[in-house]
PDB file of N, CA and C in Angstrom:
ATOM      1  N   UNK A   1      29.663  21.438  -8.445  1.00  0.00           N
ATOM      2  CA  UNK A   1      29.093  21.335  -7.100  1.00  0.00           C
ATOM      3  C   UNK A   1      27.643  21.822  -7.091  1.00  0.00           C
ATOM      4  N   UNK A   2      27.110  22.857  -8.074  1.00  0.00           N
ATOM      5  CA  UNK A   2      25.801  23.530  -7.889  1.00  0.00           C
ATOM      6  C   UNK A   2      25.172  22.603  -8.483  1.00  0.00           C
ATOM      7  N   UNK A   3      26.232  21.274  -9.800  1.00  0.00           N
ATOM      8  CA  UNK A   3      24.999  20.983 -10.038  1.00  0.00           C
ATOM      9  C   UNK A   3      24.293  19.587  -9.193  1.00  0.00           C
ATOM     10  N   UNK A   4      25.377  19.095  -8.715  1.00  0.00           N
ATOM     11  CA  UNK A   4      25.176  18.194  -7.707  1.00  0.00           C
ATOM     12  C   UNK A   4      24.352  18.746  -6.715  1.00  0.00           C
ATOM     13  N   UNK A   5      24.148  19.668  -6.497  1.00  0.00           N
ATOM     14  CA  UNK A   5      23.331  19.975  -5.066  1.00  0.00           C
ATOM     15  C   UNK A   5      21.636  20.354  -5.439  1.00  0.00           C
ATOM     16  N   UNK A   6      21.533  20.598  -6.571  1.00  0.00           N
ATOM     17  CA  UNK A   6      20.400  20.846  -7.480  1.00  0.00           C
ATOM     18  C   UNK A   6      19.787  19.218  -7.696  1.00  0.00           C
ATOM     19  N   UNK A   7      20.455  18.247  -8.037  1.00  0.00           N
ATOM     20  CA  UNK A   7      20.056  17.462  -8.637  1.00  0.00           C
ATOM     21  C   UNK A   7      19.812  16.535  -7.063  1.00  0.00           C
ATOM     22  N   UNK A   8      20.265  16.475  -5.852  1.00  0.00           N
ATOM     23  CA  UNK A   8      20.016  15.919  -4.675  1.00  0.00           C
ATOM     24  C   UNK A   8      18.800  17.254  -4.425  1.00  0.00           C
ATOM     25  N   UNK A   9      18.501  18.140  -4.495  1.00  0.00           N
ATOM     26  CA  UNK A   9      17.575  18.959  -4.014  1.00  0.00           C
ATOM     27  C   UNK A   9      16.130  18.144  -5.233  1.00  0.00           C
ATOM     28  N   UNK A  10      16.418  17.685  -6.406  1.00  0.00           N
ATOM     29  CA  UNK A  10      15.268  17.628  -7.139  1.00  0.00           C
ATOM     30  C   UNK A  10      14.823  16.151  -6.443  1.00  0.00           C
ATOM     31  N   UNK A  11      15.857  15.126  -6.308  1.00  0.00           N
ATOM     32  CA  UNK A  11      15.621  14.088  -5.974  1.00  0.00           C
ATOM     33  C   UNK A  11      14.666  13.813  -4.468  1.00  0.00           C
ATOM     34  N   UNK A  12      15.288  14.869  -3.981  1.00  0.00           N
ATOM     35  CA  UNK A  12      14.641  15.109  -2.471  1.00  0.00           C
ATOM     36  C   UNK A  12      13.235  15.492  -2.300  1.00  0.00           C
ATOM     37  N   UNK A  13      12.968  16.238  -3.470  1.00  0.00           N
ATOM     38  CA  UNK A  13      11.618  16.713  -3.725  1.00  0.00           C
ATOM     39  C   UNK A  13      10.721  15.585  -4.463  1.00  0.00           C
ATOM     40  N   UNK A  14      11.328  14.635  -5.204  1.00  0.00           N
ATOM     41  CA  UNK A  14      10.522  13.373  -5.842  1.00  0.00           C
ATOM     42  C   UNK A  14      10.087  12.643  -4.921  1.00  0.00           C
ATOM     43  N   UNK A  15      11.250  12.395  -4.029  1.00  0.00           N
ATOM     44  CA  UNK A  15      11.096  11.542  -2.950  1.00  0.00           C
ATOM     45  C   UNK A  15       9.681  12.274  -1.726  1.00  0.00           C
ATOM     46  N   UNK A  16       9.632  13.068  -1.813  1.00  0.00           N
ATOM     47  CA  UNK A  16       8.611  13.902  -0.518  1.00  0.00           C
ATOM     48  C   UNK A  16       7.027  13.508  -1.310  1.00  0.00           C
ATOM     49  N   UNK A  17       7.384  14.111  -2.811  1.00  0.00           N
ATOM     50  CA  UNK A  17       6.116  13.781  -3.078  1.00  0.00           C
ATOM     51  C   UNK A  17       5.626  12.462  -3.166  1.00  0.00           C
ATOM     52  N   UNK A  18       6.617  11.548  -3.594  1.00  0.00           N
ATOM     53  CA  UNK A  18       6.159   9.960  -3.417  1.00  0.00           C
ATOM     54  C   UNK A  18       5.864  10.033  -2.474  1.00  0.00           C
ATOM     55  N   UNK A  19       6.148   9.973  -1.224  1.00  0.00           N
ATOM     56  CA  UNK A  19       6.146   9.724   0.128  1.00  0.00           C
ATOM     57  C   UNK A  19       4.924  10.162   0.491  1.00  0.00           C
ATOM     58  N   UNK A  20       4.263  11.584   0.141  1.00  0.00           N
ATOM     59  CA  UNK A  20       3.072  12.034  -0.100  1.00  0.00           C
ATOM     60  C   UNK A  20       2.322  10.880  -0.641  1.00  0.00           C
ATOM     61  N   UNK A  21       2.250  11.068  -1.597  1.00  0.00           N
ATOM     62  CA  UNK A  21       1.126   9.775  -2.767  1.00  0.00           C
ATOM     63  C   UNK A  21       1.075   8.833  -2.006  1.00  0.00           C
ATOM     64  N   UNK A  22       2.030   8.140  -1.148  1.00  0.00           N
ATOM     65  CA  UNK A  22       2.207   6.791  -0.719  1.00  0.00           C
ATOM     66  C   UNK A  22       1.195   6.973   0.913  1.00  0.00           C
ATOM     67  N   UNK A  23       1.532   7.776   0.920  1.00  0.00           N
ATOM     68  CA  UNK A  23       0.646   7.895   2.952  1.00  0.00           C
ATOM     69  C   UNK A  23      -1.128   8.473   2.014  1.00  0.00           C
ATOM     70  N   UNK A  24      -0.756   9.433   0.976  1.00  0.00           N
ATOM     71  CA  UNK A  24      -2.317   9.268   0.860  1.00  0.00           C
ATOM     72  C   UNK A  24      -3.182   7.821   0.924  1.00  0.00           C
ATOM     73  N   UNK A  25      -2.091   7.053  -0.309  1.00  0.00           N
ATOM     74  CA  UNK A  25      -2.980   6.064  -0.646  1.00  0.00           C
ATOM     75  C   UNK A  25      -2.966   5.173   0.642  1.00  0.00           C
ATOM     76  N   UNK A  26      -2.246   4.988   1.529  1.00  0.00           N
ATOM     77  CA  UNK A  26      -2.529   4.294   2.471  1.00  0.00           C
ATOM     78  C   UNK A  26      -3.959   4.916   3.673  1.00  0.00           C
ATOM     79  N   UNK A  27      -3.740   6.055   3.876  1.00  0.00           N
ATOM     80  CA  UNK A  27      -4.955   6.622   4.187  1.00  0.00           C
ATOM     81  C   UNK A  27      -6.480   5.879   3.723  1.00  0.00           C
ATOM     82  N   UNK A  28      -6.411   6.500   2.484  1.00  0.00           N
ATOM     83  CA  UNK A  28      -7.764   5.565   1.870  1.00  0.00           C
ATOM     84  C   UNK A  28      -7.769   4.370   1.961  1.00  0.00           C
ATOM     85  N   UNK A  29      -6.647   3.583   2.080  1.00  0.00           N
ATOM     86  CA  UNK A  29      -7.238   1.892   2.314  1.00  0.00           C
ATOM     87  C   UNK A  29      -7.414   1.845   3.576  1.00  0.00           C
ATOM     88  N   UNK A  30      -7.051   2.730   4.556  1.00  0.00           N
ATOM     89  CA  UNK A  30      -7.264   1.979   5.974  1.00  0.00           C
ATOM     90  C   UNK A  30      -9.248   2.672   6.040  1.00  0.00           C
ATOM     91  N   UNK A  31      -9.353   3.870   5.594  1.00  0.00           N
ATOM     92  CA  UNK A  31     -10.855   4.244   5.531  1.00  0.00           C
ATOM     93  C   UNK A  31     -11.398   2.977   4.921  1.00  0.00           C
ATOM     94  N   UNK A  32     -11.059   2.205   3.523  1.00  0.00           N
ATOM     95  CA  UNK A  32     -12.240   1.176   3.047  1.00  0.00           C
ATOM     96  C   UNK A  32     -11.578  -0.191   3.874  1.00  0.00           C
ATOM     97  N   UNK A  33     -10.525  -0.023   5.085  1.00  0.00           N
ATOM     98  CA  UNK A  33     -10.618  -1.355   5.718  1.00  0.00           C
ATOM     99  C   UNK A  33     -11.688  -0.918   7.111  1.00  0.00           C
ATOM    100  N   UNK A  34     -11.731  -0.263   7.265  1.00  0.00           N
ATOM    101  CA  UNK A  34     -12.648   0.512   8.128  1.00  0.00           C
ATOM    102  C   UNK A  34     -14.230   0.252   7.846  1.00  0.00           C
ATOM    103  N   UNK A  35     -14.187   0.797   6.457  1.00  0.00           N
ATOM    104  CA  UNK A  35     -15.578   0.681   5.848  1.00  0.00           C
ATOM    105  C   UNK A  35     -16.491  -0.862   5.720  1.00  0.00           C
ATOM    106  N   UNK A  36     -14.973  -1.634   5.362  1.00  0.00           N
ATOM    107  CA  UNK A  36     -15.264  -3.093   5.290  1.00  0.00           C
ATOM    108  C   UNK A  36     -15.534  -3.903   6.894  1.00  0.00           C
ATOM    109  N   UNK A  37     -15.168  -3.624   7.412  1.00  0.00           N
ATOM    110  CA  UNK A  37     -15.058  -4.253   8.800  1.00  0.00           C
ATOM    111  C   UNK A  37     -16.588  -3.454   9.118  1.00  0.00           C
ATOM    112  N   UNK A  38     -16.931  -2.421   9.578  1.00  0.00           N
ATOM    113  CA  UNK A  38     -17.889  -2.210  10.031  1.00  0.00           C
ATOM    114  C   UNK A  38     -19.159  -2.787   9.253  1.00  0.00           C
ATOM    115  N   UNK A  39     -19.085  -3.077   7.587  1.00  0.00           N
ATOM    116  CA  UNK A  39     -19.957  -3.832   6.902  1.00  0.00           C
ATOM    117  C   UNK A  39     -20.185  -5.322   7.279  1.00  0.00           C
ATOM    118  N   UNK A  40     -18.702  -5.953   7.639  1.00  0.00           N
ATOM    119  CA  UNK A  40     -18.631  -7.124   8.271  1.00  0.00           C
ATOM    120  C   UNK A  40     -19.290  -7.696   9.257  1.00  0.00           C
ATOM    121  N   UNK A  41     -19.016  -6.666  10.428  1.00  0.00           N
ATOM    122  CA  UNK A  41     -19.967  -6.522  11.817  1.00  0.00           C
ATOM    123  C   UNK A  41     -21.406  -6.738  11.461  1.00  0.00           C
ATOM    124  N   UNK A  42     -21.881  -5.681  10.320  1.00  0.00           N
ATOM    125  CA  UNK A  42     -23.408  -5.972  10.428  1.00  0.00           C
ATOM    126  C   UNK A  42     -23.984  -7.281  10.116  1.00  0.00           C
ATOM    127  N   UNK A  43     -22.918  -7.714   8.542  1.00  0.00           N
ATOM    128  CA  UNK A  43     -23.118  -8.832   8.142  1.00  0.00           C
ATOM    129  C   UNK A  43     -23.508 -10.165   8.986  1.00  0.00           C
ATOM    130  N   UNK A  44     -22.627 -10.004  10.408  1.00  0.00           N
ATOM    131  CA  UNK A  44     -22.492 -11.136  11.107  1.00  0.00           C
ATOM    132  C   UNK A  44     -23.660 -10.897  12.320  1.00  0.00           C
ATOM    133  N   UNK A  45     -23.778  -9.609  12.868  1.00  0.00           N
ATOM    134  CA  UNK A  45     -24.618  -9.525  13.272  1.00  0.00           C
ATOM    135  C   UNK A  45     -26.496 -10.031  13.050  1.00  0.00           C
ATOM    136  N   UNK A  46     -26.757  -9.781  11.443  1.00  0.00           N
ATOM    137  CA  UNK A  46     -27.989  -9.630  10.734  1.00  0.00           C
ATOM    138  C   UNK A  46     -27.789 -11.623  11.070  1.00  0.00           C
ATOM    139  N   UNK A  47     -26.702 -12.274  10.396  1.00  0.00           N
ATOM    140  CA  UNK A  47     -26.217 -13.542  10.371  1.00  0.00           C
ATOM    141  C   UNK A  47     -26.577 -14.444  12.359  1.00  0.00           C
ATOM    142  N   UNK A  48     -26.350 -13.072  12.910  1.00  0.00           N
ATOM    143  CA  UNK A  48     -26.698 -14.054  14.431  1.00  0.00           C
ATOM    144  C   UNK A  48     -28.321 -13.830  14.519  1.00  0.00           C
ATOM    145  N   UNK A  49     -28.856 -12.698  13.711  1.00  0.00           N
ATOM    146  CA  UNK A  49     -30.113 -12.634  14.608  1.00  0.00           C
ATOM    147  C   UNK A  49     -31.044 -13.596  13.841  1.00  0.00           C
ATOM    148  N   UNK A  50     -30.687 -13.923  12.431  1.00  0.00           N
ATOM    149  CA  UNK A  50     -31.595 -14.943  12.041  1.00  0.00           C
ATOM    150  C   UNK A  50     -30.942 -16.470  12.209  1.00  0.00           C
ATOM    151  N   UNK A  51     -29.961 -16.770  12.892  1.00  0.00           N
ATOM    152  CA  UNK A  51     -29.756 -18.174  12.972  1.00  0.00           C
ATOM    153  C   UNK A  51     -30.358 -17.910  14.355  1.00  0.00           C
ATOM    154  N   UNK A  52     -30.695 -16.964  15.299  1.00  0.00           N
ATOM    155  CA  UNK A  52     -31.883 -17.154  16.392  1.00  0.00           C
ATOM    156  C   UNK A  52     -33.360 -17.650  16.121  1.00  0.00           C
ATOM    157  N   UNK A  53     -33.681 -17.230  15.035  1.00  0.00           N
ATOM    158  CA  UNK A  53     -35.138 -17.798  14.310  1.00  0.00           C
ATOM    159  C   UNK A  53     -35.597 -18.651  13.410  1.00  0.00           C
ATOM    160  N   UNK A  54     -34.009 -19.567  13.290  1.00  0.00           N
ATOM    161  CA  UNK A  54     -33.832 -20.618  12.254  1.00  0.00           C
ATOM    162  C   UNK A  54     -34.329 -21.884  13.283  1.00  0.00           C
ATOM    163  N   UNK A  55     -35.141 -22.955  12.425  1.00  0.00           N
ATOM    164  CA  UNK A  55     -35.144 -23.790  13.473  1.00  0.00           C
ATOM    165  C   UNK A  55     -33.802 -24.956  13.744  1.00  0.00           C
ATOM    166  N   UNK A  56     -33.621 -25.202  14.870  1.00  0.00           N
ATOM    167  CA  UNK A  56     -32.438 -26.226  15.231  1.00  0.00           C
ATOM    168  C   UNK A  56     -32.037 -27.214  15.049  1.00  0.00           C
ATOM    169  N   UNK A  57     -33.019 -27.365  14.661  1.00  0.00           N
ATOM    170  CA  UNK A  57     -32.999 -29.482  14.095  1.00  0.00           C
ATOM    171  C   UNK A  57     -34.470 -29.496  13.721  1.00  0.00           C
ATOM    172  N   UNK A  58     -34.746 -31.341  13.344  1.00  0.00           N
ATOM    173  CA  UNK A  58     -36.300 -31.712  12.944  1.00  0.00           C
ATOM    174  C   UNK A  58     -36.830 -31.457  13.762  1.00  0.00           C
ATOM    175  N   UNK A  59     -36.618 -31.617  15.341  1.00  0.00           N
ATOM    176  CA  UNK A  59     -37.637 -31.733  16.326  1.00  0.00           C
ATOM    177  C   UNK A  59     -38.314 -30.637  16.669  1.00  0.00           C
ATOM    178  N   UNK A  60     -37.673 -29.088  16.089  1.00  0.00           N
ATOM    179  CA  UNK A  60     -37.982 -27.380  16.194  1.00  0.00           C
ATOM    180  C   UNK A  60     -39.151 -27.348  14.898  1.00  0.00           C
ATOM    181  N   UNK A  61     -38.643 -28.408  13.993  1.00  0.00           N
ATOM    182  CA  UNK A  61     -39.693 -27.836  12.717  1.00  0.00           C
ATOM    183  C   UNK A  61     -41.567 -28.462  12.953  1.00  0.00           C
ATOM    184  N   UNK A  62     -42.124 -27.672  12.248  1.00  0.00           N
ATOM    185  CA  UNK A  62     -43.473 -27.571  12.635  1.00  0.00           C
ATOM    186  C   UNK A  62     -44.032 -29.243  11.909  1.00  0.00           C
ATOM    187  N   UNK A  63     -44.512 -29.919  12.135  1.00  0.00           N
ATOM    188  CA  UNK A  63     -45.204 -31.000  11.217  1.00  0.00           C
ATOM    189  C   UNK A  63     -45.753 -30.506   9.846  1.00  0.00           C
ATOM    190  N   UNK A  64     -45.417 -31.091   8.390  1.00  0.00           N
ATOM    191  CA  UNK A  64     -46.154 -30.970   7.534  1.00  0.00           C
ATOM    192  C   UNK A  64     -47.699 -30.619   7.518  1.00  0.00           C
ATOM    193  N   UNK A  65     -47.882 -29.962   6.703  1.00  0.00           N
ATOM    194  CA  UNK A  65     -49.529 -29.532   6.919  1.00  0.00           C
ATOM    195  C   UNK A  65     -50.876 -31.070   6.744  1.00  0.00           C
ATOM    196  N   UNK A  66     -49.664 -32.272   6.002  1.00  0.00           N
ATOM    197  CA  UNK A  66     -50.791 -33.217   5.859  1.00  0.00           C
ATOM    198  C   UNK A  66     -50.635 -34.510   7.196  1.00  0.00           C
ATOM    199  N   UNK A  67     -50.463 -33.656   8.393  1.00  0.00           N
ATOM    200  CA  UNK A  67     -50.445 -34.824   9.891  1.00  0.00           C
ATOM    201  C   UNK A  67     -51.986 -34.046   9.858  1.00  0.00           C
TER     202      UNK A  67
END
């Protein structure tokens, strides 16, 4: 019986620390999904402010320099 209760006490303790390791590592991916998304934002942002200064078609672009 002691040793059965030893060997559910060790198992119990493997299990906590996995369980540990496992919420760490999830921790850190939600920080670099975090990290990524806010990189995203800028990406798309930087992405809106120069398709504002892109021209729209031919009729936006300037004439060749030889009119």
């Amino acid at each position: 019986m002691e040793d059965r209760l030893i060997d559910i006490e060790s198992r119990l303790a493997f299990q906590e620390h996995t369980l540990q390791a496992l919420n760490d590592v999830i921790a850190h991916q939600q920080q670099e999904i975090d990290h990524l998304t806010r990189q995203l934002q800028h990406a798309q942002e930087q992405l809106r402010n120069l398709a504002t200064t892109l021209p729209t078609g031919p009729q936006d672009e300037p004439p060749p320099p030889h009119y």
